[in-house]
C-alpha atoms as a PDB file:
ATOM      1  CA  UNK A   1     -85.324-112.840 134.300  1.00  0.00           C
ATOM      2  CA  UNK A   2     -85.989-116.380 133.947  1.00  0.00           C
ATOM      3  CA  UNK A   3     -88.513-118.122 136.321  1.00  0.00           C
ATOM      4  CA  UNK A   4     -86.284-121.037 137.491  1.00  0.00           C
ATOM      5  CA  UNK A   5     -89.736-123.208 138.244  1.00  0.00           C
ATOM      6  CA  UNK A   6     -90.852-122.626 134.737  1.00  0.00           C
ATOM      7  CA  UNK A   7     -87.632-122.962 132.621  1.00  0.00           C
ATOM      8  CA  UNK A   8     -84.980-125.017 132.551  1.00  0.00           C
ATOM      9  CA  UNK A   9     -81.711-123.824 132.094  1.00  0.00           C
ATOM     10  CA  UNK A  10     -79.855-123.974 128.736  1.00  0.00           C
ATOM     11  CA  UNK A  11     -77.583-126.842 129.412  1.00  0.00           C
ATOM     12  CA  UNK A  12     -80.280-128.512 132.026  1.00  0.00           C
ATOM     13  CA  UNK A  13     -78.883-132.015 132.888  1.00  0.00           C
ATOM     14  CA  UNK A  14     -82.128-133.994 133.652  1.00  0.00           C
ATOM     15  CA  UNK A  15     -82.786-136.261 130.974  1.00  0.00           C
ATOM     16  CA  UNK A  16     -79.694-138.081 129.989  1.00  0.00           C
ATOM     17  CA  UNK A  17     -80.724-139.069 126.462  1.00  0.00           C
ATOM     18  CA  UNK A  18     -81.940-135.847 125.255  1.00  0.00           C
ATOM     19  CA  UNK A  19     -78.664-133.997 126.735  1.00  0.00           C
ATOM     20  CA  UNK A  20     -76.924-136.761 124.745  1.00  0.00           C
ATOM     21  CA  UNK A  21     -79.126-136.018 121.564  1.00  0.00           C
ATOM     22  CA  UNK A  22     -78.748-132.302 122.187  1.00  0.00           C
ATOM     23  CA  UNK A  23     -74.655-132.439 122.210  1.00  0.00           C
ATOM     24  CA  UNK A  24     -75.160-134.471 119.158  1.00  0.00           C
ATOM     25  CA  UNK A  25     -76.647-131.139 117.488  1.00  0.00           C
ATOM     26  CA  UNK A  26     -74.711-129.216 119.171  1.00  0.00           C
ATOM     27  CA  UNK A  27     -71.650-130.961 117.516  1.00  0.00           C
ATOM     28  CA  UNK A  28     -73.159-131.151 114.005  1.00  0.00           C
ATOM     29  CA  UNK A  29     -75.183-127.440 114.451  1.00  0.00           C
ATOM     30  CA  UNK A  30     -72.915-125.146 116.633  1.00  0.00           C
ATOM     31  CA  UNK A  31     -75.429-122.231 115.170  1.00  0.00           C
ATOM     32  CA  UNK A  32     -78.469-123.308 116.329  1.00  0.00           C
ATOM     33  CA  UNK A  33     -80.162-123.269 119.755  1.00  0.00           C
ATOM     34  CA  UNK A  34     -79.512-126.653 121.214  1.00  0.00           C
ATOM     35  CA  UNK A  35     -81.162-126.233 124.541  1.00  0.00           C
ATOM     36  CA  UNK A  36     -84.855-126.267 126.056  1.00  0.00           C
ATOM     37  CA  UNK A  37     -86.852-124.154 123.918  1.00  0.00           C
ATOM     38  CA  UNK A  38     -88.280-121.191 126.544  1.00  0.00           C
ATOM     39  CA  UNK A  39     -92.018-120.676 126.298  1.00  0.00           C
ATOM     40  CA  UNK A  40     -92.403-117.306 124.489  1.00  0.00           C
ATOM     41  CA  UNK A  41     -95.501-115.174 124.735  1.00  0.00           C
ATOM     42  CA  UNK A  42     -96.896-112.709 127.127  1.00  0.00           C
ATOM     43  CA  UNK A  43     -96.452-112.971 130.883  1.00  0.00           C
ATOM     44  CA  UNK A  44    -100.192-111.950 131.731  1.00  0.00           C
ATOM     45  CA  UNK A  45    -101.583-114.323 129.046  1.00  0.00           C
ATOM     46  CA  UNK A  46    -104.951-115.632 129.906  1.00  0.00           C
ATOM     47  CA  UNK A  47    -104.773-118.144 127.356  1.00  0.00           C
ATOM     48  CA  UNK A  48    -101.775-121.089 127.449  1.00  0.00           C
ATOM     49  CA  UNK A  49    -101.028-123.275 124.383  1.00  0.00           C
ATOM     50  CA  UNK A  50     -99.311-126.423 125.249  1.00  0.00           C
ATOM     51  CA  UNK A  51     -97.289-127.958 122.452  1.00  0.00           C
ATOM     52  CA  UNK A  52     -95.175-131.798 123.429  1.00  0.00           C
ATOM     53  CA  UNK A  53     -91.691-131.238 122.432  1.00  0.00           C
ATOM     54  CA  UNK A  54     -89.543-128.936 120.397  1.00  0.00           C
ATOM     55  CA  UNK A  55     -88.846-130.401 116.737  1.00  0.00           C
ATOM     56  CA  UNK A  56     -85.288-130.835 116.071  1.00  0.00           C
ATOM     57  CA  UNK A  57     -85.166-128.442 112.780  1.00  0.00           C
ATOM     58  CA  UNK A  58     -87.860-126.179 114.637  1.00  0.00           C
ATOM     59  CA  UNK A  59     -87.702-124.876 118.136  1.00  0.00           C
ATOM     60  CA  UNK A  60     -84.345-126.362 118.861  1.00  0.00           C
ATOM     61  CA  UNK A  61     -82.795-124.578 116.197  1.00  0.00           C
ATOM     62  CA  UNK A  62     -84.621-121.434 116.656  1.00  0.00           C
ATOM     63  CA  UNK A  63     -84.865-121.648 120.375  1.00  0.00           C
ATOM     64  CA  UNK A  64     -88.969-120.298 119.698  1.00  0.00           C
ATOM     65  CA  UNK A  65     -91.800-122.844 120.084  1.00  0.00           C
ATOM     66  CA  UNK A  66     -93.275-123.943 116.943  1.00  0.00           C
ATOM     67  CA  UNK A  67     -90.842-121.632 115.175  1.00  0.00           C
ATOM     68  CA  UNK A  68     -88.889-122.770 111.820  1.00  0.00           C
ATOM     69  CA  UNK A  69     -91.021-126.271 111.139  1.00  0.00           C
ATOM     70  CA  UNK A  70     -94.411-126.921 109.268  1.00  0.00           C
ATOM     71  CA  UNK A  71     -96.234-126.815 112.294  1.00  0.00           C
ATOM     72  CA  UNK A  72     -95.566-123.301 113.383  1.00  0.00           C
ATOM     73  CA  UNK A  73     -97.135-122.078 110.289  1.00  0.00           C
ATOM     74  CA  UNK A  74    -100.608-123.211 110.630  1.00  0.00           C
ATOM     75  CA  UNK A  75    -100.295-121.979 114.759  1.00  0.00           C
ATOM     76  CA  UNK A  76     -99.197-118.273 114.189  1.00  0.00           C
ATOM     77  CA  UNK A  77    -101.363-117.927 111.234  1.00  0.00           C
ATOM     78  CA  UNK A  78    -104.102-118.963 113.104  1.00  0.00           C
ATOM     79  CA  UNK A  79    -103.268-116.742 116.346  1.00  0.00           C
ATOM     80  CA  UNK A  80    -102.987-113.809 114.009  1.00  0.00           C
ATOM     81  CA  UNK A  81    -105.966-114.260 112.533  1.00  0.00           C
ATOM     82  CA  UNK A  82    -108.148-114.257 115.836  1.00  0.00           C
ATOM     83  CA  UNK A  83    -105.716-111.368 117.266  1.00  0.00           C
ATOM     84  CA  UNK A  84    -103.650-113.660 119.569  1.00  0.00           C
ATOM     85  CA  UNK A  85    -100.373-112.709 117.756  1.00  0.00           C
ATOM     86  CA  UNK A  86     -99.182-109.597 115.900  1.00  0.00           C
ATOM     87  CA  UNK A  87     -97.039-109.127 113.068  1.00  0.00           C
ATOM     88  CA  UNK A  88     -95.905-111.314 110.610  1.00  0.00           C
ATOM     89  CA  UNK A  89     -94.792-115.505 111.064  1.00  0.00           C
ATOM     90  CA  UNK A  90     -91.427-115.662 109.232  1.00  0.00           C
ATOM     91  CA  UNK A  91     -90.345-118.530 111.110  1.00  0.00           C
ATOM     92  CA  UNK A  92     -87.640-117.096 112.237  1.00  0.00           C
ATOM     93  CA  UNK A  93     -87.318-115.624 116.210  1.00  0.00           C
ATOM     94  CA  UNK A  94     -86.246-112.258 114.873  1.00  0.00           C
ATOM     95  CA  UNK A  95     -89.490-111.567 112.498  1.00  0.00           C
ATOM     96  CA  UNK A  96     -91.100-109.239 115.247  1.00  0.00           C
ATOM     97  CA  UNK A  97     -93.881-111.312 115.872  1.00  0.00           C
ATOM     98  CA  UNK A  98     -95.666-110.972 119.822  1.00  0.00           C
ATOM     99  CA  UNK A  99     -98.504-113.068 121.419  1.00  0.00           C
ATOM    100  CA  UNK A 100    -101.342-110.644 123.012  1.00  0.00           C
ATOM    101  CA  UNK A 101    -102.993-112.265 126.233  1.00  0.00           C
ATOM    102  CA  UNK A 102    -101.458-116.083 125.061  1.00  0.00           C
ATOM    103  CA  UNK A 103     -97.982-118.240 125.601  1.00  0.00           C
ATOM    104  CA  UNK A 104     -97.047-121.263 124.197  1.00  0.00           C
ATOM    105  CA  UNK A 105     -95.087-123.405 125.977  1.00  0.00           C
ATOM    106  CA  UNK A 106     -94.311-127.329 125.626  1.00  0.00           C
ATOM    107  CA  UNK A 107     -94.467-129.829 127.833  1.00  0.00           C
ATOM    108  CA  UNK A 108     -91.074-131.873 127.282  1.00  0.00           C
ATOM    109  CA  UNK A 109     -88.819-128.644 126.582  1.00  0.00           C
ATOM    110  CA  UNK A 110     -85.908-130.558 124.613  1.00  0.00           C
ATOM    111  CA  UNK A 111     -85.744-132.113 121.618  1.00  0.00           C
ATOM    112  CA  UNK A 112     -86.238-135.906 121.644  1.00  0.00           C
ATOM    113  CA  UNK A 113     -84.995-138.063 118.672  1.00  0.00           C
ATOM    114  CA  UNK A 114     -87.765-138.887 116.597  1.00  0.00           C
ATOM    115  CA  UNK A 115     -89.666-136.421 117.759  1.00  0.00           C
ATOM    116  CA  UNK A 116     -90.679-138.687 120.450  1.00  0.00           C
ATOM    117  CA  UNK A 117     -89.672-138.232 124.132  1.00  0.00           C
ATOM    118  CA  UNK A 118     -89.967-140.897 126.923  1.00  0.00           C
ATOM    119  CA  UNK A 119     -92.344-140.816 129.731  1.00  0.00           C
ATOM    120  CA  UNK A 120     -89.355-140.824 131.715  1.00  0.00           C
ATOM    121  CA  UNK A 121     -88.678-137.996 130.315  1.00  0.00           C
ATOM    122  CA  UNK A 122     -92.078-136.440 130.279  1.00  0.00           C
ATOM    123  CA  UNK A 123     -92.479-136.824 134.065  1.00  0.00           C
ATOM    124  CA  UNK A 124     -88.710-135.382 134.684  1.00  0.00           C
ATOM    125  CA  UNK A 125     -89.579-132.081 132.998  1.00  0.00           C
ATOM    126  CA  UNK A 126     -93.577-131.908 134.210  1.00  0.00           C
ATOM    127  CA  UNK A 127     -92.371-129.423 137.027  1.00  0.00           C
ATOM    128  CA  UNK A 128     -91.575-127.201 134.302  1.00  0.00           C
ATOM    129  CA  UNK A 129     -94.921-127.276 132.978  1.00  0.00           C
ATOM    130  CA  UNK A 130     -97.026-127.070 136.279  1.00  0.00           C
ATOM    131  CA  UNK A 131     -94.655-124.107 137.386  1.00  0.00           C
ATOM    132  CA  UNK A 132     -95.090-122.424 133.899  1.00  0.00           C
ATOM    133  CA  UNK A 133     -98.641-122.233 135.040  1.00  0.00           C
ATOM    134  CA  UNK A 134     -98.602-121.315 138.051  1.00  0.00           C
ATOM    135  CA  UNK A 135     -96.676-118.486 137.369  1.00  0.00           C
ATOM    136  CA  UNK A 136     -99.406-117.110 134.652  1.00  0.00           C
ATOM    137  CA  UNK A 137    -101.964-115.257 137.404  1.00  0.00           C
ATOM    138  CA  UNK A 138    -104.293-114.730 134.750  1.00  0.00           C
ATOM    139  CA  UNK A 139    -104.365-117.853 132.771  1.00  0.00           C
ATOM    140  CA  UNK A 140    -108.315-119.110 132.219  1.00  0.00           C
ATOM    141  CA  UNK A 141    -107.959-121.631 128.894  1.00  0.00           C
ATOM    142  CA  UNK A 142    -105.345-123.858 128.269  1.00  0.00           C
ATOM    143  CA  UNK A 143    -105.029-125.314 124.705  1.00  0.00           C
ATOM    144  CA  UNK A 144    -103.560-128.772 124.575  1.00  0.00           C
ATOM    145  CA  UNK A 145    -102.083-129.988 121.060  1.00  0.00           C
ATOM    146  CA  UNK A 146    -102.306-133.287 120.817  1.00  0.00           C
ATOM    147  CA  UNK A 147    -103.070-136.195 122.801  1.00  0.00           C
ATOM    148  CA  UNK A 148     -99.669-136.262 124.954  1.00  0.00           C
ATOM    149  CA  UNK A 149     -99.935-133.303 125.301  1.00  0.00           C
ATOM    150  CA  UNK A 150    -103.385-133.216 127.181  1.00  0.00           C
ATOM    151  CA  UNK A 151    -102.336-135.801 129.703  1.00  0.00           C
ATOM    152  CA  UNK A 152     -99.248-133.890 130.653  1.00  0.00           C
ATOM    153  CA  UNK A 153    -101.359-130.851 131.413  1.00  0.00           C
ATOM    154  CA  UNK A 154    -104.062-132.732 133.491  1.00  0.00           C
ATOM    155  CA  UNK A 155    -100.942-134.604 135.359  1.00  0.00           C
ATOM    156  CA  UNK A 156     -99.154-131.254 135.622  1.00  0.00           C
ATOM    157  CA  UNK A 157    -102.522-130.077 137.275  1.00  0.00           C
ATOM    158  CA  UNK A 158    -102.371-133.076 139.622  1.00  0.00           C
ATOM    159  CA  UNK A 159    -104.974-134.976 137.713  1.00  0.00           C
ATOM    160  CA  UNK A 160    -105.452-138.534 136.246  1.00  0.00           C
ATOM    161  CA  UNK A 161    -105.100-138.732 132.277  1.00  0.00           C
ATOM    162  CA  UNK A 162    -109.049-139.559 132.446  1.00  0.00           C
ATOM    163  CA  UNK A 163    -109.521-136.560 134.542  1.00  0.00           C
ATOM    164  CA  UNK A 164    -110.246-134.865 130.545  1.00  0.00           C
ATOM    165  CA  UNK A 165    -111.730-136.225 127.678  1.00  0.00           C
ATOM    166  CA  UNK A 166    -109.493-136.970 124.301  1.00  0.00           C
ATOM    167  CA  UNK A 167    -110.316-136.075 120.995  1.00  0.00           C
ATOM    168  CA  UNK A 168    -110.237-132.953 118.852  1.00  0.00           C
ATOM    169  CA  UNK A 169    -112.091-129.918 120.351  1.00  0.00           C
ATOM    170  CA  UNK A 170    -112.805-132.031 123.476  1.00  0.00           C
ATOM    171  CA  UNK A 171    -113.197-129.582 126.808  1.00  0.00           C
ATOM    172  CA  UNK A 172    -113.465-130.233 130.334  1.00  0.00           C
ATOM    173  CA  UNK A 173    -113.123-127.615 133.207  1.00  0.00           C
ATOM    174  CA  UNK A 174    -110.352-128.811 135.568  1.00  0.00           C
ATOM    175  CA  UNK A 175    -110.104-126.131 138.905  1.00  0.00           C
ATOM    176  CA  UNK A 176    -110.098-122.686 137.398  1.00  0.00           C
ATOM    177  CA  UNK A 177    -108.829-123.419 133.946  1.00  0.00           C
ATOM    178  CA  UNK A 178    -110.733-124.695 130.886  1.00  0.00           C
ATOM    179  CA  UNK A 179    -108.847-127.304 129.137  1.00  0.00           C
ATOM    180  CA  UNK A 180    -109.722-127.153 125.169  1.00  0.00           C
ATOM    181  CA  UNK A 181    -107.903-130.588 123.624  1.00  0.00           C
ATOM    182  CA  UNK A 182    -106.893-129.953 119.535  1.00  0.00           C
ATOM    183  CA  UNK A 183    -105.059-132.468 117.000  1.00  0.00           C
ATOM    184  CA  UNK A 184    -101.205-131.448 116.798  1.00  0.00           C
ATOM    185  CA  UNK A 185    -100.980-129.218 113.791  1.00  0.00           C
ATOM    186  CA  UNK A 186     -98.241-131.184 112.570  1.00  0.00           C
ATOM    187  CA  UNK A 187     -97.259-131.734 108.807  1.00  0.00           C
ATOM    188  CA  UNK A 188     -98.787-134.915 108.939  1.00  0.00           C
ATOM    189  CA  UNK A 189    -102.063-134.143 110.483  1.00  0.00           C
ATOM    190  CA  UNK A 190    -102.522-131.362 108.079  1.00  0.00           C
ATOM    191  CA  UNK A 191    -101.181-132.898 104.819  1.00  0.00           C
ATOM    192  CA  UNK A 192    -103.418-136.279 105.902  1.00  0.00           C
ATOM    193  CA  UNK A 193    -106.897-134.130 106.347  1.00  0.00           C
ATOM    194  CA  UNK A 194    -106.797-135.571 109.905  1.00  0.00           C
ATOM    195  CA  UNK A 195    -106.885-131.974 110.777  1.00  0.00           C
ATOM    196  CA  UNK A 196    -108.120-128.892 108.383  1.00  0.00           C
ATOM    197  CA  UNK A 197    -107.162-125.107 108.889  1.00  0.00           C
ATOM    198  CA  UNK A 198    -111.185-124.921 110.083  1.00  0.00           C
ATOM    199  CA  UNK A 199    -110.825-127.250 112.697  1.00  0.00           C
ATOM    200  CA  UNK A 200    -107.899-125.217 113.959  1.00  0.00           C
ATOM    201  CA  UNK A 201    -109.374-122.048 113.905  1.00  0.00           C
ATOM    202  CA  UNK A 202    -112.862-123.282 115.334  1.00  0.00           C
ATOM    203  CA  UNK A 203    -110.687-124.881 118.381  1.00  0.00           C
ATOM    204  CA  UNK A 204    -109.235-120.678 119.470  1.00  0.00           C
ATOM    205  CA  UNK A 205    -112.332-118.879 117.856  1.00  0.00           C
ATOM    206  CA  UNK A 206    -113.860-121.525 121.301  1.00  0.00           C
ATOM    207  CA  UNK A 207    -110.778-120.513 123.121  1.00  0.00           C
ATOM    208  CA  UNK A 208    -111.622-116.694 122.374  1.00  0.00           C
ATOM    209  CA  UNK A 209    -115.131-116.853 123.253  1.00  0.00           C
ATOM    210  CA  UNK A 210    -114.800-118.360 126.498  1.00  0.00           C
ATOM    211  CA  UNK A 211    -112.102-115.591 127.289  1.00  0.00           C
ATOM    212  CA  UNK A 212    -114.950-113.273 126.265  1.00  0.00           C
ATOM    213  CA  UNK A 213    -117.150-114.346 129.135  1.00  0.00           C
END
């Protein structure tokens, strides 16, 4: 059953544009998702990867997180290798794959055009977020990709922006959770050396040591 605190509905109304941008794929995509891409992973997860917004080719046409663009490749691969995920990435939401003890979720659940939502629209869908963790009991580490991404959680959280330092494999403890801050494994932080497959891994090998404590 779906949590209506942490997941919008398919055809959620909130955010004008991106139901207008959404329609718009609908139209031209009747196939794919076109809705709010539902976090995915397990419900007991202590570990909570926070993503910023589906990609229009990725998530909202898969309807999984991170699923079907270049940046879901270097994240399951990763979360496979330090035994976060099981099976095998085939970018598709029928390959089989599960998360052990971790969820990814995103913290504007629509597609925006340009990959780039508003912070209208970021506030208007934060209640999605804090409920999302809220409703994980177990949750110790949260893993924030990206900048954007970081400031949603601490505001989710009822924190200020500053309330967490920026930068790659930046930490701060806010309440019970650790917050562990990682460049977006996007296409063009990977292809740009901005961000390396080590860097990646070094930011959940942290992740796994802390839930090792």
């Amino acid at each position: 059953m779906i949590d209506p605190h942490a997941e919008p509905p398919h055809d959620c109304p909130l955010c004008p544009r991106l139901v207008t941008y959404r329609r718009e794929n609908s139209a031209a995509h009747p196939d794919w998702f076109n809705g709010p891409a539902p976090s995915f992973g397990d419900p007991d997860a202590r570990l909570l990867i926070v993503g910023l917004a589906p990609g229009r080719t990725g998530a909202n046409r898969t309807g999984r997180p991170f699923t079907g663009d270049g940046a879901g490749v270097l994240l399951y691969e990763t979360l496979i290798k330090l035994g976060f995920a099981h099976g095998r990435y085939e970018a598709r939401p029928d390959d089989g794959l599960t998360l052990t003890d971790c969820m990814i979720t995103n913290a504007v659940r629509c597609a925006p055009p340009g990959n780039k939502p508003l912070t209208s629209e970021e506030i208007t869908c934060r209640p999605f977020l804090t409920g999302r963790i809220q409703t994980l009991p177990r949750l110790k580490v949260i893993v924030t990709l990206g900048d954007v991404s970081r400031r949603n959680v601490l505001k989710a959280l009822g924190q200020k922006a500053s309330a967490a330092p920026a930068g790659h494999a930046s930490e701060a403890q806010v309440g019970p959770y650790r917050l562990i801050n990682s460049y977006h494994c996007s296409r063009l932080n990977t292809n740009t050396g901005r961000l390396t497959p080590e860097m990646f891994e070094a930011v959940f090998r942290r992740a796994r040591a802390l839930l090792a404590d």
